[in-house]
Protein backbone atom coordinates (compact mmCIF):
# COMPACT_ATOMS: atom_id res chain seq x y z
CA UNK A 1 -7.08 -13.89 -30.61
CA UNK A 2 -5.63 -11.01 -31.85
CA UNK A 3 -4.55 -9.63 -28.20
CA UNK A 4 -1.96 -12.57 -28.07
CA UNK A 5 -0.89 -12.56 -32.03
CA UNK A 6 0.37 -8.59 -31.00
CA UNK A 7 1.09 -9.66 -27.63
CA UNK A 8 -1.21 -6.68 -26.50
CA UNK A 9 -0.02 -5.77 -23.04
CA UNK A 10 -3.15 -3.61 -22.62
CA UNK A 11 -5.01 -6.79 -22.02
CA UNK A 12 -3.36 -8.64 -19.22
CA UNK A 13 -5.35 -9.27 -16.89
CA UNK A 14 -8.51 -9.10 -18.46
CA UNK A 15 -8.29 -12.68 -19.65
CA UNK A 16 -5.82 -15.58 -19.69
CA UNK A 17 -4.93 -18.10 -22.61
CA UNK A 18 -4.75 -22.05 -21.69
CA UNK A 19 -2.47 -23.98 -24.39
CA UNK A 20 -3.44 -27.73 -24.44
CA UNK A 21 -0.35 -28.55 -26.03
CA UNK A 22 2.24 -27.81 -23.13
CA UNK A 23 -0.59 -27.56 -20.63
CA UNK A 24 0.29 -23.62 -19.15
CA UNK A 25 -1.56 -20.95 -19.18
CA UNK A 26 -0.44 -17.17 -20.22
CA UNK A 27 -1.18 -13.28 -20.22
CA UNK A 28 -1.74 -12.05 -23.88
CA UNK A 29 1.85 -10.27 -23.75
CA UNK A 30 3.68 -13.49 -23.54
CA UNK A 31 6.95 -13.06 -25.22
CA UNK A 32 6.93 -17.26 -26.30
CA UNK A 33 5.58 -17.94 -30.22
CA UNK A 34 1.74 -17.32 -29.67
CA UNK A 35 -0.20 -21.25 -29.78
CA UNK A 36 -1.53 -22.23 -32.72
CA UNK A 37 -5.40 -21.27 -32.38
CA UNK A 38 -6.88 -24.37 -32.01
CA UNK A 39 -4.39 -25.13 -29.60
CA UNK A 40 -5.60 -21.79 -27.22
CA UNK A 41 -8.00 -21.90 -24.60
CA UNK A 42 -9.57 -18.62 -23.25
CA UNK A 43 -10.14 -18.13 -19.52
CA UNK A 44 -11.90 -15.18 -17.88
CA UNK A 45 -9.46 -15.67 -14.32
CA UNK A 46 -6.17 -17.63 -13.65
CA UNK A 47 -8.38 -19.13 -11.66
CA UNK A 48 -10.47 -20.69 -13.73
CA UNK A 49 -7.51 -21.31 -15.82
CA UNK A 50 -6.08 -23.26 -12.79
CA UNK A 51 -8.84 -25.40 -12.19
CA UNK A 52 -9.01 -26.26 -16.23
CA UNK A 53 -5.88 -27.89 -15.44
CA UNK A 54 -3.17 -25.68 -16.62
CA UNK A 55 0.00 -23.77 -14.52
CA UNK A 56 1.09 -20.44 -14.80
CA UNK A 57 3.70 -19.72 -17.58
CA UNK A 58 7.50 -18.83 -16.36
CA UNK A 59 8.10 -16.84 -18.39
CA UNK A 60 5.41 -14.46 -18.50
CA UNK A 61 4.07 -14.81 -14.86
CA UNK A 62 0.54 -14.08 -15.57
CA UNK A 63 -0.04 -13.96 -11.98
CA UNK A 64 1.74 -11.00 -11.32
CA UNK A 65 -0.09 -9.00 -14.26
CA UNK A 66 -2.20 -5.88 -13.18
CA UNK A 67 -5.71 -6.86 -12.44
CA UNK A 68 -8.76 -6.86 -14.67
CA UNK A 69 -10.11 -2.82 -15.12
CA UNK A 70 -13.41 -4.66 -14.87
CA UNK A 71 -13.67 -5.15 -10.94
CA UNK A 72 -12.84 -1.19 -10.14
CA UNK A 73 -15.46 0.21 -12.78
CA UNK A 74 -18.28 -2.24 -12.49
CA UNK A 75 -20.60 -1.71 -8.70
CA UNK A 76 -22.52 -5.06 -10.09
CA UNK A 77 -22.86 -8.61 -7.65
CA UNK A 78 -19.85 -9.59 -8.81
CA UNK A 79 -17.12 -6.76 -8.76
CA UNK A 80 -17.97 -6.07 -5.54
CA UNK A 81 -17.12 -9.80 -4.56
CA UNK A 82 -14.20 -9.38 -6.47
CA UNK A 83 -12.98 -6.86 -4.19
CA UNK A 84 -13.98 -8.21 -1.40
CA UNK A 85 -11.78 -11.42 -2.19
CA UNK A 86 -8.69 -9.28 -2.97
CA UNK A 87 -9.10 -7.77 0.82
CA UNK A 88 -8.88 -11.08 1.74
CA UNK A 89 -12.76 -11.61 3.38
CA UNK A 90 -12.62 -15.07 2.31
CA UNK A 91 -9.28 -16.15 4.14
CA UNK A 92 -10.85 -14.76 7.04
CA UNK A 93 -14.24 -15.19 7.36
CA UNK A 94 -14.76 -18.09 4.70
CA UNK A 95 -17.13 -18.10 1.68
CA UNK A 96 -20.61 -17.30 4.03
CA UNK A 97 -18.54 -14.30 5.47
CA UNK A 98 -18.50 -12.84 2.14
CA UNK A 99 -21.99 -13.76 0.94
CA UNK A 100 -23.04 -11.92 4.62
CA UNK A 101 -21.25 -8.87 3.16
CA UNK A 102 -22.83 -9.05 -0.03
CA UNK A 103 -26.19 -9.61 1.09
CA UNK A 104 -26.78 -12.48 -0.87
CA UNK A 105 -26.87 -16.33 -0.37
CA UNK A 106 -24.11 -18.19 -0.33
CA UNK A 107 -25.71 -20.05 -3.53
CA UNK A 108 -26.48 -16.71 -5.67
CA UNK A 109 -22.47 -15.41 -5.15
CA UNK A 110 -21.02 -19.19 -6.12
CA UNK A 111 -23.55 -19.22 -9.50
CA UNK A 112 -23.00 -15.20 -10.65
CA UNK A 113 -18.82 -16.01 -10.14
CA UNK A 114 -18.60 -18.86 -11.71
CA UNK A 115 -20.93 -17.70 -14.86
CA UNK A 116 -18.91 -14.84 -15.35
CA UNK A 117 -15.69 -16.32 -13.98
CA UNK A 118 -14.90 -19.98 -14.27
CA UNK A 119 -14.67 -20.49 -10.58
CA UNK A 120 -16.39 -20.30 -7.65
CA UNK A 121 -14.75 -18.00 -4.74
CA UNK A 122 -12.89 -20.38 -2.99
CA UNK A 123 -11.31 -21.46 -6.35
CA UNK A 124 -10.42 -17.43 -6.76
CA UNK A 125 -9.16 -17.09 -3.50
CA UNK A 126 -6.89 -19.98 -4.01
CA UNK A 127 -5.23 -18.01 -6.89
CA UNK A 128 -4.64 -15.32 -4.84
CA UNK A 129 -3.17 -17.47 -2.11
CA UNK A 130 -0.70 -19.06 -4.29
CA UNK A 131 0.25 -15.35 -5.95
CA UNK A 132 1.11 -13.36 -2.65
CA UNK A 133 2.99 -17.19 -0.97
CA UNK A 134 4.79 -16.99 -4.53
CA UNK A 135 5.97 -13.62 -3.76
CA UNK A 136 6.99 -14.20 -0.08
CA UNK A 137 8.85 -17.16 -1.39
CA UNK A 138 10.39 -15.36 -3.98
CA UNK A 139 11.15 -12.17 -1.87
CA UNK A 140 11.98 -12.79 1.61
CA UNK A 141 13.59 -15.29 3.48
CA UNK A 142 10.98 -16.34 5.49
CA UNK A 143 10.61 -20.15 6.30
CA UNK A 144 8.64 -21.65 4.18
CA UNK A 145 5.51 -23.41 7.58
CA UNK A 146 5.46 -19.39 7.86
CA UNK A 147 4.71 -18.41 4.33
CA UNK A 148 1.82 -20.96 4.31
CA UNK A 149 0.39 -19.31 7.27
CA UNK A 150 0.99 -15.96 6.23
CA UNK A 151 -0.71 -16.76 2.17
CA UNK A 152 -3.76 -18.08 4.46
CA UNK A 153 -3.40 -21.99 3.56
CA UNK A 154 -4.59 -23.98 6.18
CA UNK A 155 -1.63 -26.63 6.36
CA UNK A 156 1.58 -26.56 4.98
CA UNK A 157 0.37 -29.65 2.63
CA UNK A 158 -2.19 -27.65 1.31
CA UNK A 159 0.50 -25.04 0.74
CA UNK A 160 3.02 -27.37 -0.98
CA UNK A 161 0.36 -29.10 -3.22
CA UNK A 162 -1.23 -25.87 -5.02
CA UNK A 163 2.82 -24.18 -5.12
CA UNK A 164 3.92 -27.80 -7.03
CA UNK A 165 -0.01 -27.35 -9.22
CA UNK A 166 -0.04 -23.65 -10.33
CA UNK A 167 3.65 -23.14 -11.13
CA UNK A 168 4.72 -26.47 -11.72
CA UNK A 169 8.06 -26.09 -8.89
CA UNK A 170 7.89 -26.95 -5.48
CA UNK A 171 8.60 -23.98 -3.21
CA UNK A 172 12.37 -24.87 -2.51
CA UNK A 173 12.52 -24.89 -6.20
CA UNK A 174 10.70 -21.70 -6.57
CA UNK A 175 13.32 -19.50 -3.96
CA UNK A 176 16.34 -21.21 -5.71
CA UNK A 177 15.43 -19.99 -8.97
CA UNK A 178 14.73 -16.65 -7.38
CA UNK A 179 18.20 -16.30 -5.77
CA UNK A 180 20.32 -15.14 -8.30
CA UNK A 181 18.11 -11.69 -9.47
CA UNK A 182 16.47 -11.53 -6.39
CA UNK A 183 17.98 -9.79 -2.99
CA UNK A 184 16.07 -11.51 0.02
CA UNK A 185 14.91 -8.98 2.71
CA UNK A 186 13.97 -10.04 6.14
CA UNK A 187 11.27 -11.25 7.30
CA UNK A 188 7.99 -8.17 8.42
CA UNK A 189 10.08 -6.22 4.82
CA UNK A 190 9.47 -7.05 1.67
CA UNK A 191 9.88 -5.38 -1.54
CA UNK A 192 8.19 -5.84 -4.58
CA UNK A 193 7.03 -3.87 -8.10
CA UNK A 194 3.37 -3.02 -8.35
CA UNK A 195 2.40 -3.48 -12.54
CA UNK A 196 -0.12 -1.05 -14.19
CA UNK A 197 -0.85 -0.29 -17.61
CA UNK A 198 1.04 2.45 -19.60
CA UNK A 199 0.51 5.24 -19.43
CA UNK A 200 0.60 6.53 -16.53
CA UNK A 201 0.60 10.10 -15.16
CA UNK A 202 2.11 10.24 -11.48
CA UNK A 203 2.21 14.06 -10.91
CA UNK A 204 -1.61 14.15 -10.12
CA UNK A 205 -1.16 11.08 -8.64
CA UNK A 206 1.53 11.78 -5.79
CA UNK A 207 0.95 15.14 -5.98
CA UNK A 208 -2.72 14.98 -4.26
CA UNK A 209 -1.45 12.55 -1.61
CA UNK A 210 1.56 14.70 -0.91
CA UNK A 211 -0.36 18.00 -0.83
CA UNK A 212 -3.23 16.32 1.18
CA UNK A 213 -1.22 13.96 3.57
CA UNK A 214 -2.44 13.71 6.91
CA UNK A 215 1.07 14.59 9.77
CA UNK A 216 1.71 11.36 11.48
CA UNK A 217 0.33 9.29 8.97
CA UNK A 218 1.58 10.20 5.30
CA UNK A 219 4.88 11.95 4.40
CA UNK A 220 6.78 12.57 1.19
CA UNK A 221 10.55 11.35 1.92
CA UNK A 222 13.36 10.69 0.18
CA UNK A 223 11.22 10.46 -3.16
CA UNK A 224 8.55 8.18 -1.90
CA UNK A 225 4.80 8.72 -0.77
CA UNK A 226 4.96 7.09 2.91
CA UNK A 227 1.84 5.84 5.04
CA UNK A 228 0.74 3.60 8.26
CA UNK A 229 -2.21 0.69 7.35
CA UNK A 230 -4.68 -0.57 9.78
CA UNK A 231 -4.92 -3.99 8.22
CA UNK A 232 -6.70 -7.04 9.47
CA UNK A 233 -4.48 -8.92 12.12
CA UNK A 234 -2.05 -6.02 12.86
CA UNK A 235 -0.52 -2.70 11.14
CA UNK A 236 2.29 -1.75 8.38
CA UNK A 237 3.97 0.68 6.89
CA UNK A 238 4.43 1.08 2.97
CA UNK A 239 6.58 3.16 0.72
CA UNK A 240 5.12 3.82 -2.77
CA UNK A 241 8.16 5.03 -5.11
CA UNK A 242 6.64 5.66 -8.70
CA UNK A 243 9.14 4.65 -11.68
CA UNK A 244 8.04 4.34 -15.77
CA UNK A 245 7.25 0.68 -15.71
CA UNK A 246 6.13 0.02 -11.79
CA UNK A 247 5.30 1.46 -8.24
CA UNK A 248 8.41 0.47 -6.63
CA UNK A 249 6.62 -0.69 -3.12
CA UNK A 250 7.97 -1.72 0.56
CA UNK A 251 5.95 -3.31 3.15
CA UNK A 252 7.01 -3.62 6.66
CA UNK A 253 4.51 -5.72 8.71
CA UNK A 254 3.38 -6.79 11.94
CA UNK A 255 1.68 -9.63 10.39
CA UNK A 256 2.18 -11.43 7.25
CA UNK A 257 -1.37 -12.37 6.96
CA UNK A 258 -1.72 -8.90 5.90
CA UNK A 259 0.14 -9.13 2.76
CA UNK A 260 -2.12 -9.56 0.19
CA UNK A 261 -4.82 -7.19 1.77
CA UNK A 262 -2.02 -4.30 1.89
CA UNK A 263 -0.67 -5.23 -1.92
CA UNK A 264 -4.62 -5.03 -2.85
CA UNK A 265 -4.93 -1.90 -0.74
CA UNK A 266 -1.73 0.29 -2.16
CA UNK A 267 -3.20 -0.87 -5.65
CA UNK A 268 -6.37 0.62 -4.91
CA UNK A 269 -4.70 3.69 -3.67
CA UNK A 270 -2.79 4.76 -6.84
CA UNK A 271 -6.06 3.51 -9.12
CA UNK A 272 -3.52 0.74 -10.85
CA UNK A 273 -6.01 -1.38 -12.46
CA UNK A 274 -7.35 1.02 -14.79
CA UNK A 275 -7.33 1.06 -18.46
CA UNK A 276 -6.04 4.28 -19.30
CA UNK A 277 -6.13 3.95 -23.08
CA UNK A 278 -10.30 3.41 -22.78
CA UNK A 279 -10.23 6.37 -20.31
CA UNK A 280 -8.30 8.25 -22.58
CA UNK A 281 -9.82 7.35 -25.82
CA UNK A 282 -13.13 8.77 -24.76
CA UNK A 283 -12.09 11.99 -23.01
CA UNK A 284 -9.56 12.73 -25.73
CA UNK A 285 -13.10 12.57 -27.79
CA UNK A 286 -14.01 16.17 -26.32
CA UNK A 287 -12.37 19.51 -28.19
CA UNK A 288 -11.87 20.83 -24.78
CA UNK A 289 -10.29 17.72 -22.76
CA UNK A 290 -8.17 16.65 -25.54
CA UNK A 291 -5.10 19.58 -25.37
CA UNK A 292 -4.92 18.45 -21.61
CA UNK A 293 -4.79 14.37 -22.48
CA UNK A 294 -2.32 14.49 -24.45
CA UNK A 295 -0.19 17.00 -22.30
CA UNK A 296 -0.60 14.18 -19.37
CA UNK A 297 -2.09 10.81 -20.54
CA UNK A 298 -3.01 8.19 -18.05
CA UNK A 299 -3.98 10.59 -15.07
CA UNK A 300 -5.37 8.44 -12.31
CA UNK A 301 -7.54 8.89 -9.46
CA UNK A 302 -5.71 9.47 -6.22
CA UNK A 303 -7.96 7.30 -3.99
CA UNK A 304 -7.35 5.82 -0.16
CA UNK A 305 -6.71 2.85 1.93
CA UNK A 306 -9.63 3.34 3.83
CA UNK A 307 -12.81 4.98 2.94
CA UNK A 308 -14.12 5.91 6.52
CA UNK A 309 -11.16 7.37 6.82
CA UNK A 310 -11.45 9.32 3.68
CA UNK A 311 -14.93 10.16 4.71
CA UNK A 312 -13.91 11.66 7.76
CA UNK A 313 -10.96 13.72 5.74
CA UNK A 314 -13.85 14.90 3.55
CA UNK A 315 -15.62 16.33 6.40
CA UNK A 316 -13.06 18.17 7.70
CA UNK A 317 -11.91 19.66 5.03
CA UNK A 318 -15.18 20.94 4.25
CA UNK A 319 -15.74 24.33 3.14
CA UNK A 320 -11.16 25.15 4.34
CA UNK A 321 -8.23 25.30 2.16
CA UNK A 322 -6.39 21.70 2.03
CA UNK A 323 -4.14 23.35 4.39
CA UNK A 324 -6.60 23.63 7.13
CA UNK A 325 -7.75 20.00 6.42
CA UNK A 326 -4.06 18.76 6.97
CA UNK A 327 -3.58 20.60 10.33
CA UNK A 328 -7.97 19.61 11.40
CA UNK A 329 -6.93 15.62 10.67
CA UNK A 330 -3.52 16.18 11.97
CA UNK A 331 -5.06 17.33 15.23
CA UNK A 332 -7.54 14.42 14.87
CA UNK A 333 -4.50 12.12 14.30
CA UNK A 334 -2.67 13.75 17.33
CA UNK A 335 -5.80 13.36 19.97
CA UNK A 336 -7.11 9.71 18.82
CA UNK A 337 -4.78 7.95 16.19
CA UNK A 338 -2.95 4.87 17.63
CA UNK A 339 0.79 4.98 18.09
CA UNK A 340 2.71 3.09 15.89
CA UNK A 341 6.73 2.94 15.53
CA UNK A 342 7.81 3.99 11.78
CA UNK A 343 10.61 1.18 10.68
CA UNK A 344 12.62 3.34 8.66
CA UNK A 345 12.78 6.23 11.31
CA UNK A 346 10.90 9.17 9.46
CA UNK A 347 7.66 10.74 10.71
CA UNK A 348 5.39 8.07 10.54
CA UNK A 349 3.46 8.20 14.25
CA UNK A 350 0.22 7.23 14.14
CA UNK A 351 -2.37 4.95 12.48
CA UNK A 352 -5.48 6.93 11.40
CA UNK A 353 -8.16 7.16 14.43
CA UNK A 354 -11.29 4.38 13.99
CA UNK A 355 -14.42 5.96 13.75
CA UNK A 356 -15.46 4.58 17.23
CA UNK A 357 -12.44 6.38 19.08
CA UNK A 358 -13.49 9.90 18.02
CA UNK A 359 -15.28 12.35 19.79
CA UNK A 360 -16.21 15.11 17.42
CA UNK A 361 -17.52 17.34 20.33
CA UNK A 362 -13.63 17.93 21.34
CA UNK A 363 -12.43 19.30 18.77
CA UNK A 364 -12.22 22.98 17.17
CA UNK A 365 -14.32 23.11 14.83
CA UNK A 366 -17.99 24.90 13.79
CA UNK A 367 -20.90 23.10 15.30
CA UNK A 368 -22.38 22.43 12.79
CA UNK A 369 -19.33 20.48 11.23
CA UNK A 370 -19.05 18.73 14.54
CA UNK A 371 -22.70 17.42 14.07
CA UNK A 372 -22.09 16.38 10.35
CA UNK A 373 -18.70 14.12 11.59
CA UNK A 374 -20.85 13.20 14.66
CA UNK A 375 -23.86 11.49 12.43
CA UNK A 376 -20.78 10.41 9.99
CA UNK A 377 -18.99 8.28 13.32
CA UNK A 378 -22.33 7.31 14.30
CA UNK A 379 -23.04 5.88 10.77
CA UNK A 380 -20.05 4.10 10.08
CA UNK A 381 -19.87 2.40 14.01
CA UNK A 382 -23.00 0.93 14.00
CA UNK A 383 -22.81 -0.33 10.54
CA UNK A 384 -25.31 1.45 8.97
CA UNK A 385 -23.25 2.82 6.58
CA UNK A 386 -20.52 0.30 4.26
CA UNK A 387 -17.86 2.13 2.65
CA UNK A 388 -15.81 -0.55 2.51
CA UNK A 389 -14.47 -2.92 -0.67
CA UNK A 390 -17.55 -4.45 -1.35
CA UNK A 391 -20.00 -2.16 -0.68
CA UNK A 392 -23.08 -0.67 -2.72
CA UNK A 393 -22.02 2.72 -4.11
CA UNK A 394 -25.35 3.33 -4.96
CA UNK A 395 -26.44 2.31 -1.28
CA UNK A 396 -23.64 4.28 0.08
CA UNK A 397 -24.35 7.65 -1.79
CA UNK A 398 -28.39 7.68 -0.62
CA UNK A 399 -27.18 6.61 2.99
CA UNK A 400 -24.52 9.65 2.66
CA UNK A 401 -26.68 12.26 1.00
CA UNK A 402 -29.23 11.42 4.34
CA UNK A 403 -26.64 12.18 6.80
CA UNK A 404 -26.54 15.73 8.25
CA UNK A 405 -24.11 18.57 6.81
CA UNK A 406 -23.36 15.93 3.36
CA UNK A 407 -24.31 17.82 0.29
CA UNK A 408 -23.53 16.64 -3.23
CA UNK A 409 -19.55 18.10 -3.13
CA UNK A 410 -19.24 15.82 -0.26
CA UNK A 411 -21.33 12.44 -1.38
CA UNK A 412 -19.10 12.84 -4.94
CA UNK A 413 -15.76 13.47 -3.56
CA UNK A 414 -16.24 10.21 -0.96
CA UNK A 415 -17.84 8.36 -3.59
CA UNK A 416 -15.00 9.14 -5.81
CA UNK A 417 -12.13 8.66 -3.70
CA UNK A 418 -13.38 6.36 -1.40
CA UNK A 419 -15.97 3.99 -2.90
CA UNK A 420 -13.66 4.39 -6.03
CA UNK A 421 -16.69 5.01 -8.68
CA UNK A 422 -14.78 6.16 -12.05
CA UNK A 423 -17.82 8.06 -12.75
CA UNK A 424 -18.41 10.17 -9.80
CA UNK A 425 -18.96 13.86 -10.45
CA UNK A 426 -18.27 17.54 -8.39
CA UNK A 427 -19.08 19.67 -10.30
CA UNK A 428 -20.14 22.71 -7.56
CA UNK A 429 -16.48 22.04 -6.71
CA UNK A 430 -14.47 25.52 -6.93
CA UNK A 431 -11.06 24.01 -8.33
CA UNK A 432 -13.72 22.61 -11.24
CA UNK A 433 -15.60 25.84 -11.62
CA UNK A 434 -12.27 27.89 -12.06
CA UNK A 435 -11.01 25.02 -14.45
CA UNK A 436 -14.27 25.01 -16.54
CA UNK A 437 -14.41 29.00 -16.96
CA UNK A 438 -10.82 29.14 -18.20
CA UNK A 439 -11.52 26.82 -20.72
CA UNK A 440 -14.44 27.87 -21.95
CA UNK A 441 -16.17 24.75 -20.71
CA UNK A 442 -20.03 25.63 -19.12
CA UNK A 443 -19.54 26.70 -15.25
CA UNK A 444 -22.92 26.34 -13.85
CA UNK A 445 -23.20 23.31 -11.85
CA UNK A 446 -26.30 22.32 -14.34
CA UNK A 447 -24.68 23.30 -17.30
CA UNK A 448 -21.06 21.31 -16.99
CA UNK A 449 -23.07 18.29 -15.74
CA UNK A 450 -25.13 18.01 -18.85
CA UNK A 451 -21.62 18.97 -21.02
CA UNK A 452 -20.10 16.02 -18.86
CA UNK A 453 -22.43 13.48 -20.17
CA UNK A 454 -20.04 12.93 -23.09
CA UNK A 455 -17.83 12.01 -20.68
CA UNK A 456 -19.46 9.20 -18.77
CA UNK A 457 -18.50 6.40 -17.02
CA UNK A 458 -14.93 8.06 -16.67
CA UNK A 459 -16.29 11.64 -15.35
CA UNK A 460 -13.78 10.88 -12.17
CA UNK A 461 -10.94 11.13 -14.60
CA UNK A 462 -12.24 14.06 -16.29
CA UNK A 463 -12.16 15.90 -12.79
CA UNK A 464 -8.48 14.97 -12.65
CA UNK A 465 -7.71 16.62 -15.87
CA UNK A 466 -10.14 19.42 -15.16
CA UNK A 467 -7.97 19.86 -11.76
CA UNK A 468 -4.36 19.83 -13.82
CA UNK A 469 -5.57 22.79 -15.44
CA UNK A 470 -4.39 24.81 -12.29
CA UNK A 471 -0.98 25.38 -11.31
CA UNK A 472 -2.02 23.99 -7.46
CA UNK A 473 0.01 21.98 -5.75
CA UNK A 474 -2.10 19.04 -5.84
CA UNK A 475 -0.63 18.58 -9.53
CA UNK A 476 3.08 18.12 -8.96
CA UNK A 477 5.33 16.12 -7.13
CA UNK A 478 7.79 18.37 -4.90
CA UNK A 479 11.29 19.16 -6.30
């Protein structure tokens, strides 16, 4: 109640607010006179706010607010279906295709979403349909049988009726309105602004991807962070711009049925759903973090598109400078990366090599390294080993730590990175070592883990901080 009295912006998207008198439903920082209370309705998901009955607000468009911190901290039954659902696994492989992935029954995933939800998965899948065909309406001029298709409605009446239901407009209404402060773009282009909570840092952000981008598949140019996808039904390119109230963003696509798995994909890169004021709050607790978060609040965690992807990064960059990784996974790129055509004409070549087009025994590196990314490929092709959205991170760390060559440095970093856990730890990393001796912080491995304790569930961020306290290049975007 007292989020939408202040119109808190730090809680959108952790909950929505129905009001039975006019029948729409809000994010807390809706600019409108807040409801009278008994005339407010509290919903954990626009979904479930959707299937109470009410449509989204036009002024405050709480389906474009930054999604809930919960689903990107939590590993539990139902953040991990959360994620999965933003990928998109229920548009293409239905309700039983994400219980599969789960490893639960269909029953068990509809009764833990809906208790902590409102709605089933179908019903949050829906949302997310009629957010990303908003957006293609509102953005492009793409005809509207298309946009359906592309927002993964199976008819164009299905399409029409939940368009006319959530936002009260039908779609022709919807790209009228948009004309006038919006400049179409054609069709496979889109451009839109990616919402996070203040703060936000970007110089850690960027700065890792630039300093770590792989030649033929990332690039810095012309003041944007620049990368291929391998997405569901084809590939894209995107363009990640950072600004103080959004990630300026451009998609160019094969397919449109991509869009909402690339949008939930460049979120996940640049950590966007975090709460940075809970992350802060608690580090900011420690003598020794709290000079460096409140030089740079709202550091994120640079993380990927892809985690077997990032898990093969990790392993070549094992034990080199980040130098020698770029040119390794260059190489790698070079040899067994698919060639794609870069729309805006920079040096975007390749997509990132699948894990079942790589043969580690070509390529120059230490044997032993060649085993560890041999039992890695071997892992992640026969399916042994789920990094992906909705996997187990605690699953995923035991299956890593088995592998060959994968110490703890390695099992943290992916976990980090790739699974995403905020509170995944390195502290045998050298970067961390350096950072803790300077600042009078314990350096032993043992010692800086039991120090770190203080710092959990957001040790992840606490290595990003630890990292800024190094002039590397990692920690600044280039001139």
């Amino acid at each position: 109640m007292r989020a939408v009295k202040s119109k808190d912006a730090r809680f959108d998207g952790w909950f929505f607010t129905g009001v039975v008198t006019t029948g729409i439903y809000c994010r807390p920082s809706c600019p409108a006179v807040p409801p009278k209370p008994e005339n407010m309705r509290f919903h954990p998901s626009a979904a479930a706010a959707q299937q109470a009955g009410f449509r989204a607000c036009k002024r405050c468009r709480p389906d474009a607010s930054p999604g809930s911190p919960q689903w990107n901290e939590r590993a539990d039954l139902v953040a991990r279906a959360m994620r999965l659902i933003a990928d998109g696994v229920v548009d293409r492989d239905g309700v039983p295709g994400l219980a599969r992935k789960l490893g639960y029954s269909v029953r068990q995933v509809e009764r833990q979403l809906r208790a902590e939800l409102g709605a089933g998965p179908l019903a949050l899948a829906r949302a997310q349909r009629a957010q990303t065909a908003r957006l293609l309406i509102e953005t492009s001029t793409v005809p509207m049988a298309d946009i359906a298709f592309a927002a993964g409605f199976a008819s164009v009446r299905a399409f029409n009726d939940t368009i006319r239901e959530v936002f009260a407009r039908s779609p022709s209404e919807l790209r009228t309105r948009a004309t006038h402060r919006t400049e179409p773009v054609t069709a496979g282009s889109l451009s839109l602004r990616l919402p996070f909570r203040r703060p936000l840092c970007p110089d850690n952000l960027f700065g890792h991807l630039i300093a770590t981008a792989v030649p033929g598949v990332e690039e810095w140019r012309g003041g944007a962070y620049r990368r291929t996808l391998r997405l569901a039904h084809g590939h894209g390119v995107v363009s990640l711009r950072p600004g103080p109230k959004h990630i300026d963003c451009t998609l160019a696509l094969t397919d449109l049925r991509d869009l909402s798995a690339a949008i939930t994909r460049c979120r996940w890169l640049l950590d966007l759903d975090a709460d940075p004021e809970a992350v802060d709050e608690q580090l900011g607790a420690d003598p020794v973090l709290a000079p460096l978060v409140a030089k740079d609040p709202g550091r994120r965690v640079p993380r990927t598109v892809d985690a077997a992807e990032f898990a093969v990064r990790a392993v070549l960059g094992q034990q080199v400078s980040t130098a020698a990784a770029r040119t390794h996974a260059g190489r790698l790129v070079t040899a067994y990366g698919e060639p794609v055509a870069d729309p805006a004409g920079g040096g975007l070549t390749h997509l990132f090599p699948e894990p079942a087009a790589i043969d580690p025994r070509a390529l120059a590196m230490p044997r032993s390294r060649k085993d560890t990314l041999a039992g890695l490929l071997a892992a992640l092709d026969s399916g042994e080993l789920d990094l992906g959205p909705g996997a187990d991170w605690t699953a995923a760390r035991e299956k890593l730590a088995g592998l060959p060559g994968f110490g703890p440095w390695t099992v943290e970093v992916v976990a980090m990175r790739g699974l995403g856990d905020p509170d995944a730890f390195t502290p045998t990393d050298l970067g961390i070592r350096k950072a803790a001796e300077s600042l009078g912080l314990p350096s032993t491995a043992k010692t800086l883990t039991a120090h770190a304790t203080a710092w959990r569930p957001w040790r992840a961020y606490a290595v990003q901080y630890l990292w800024g306290a190094s002039a590397h290049a990692i920690n600044r975007i280039p001139a």
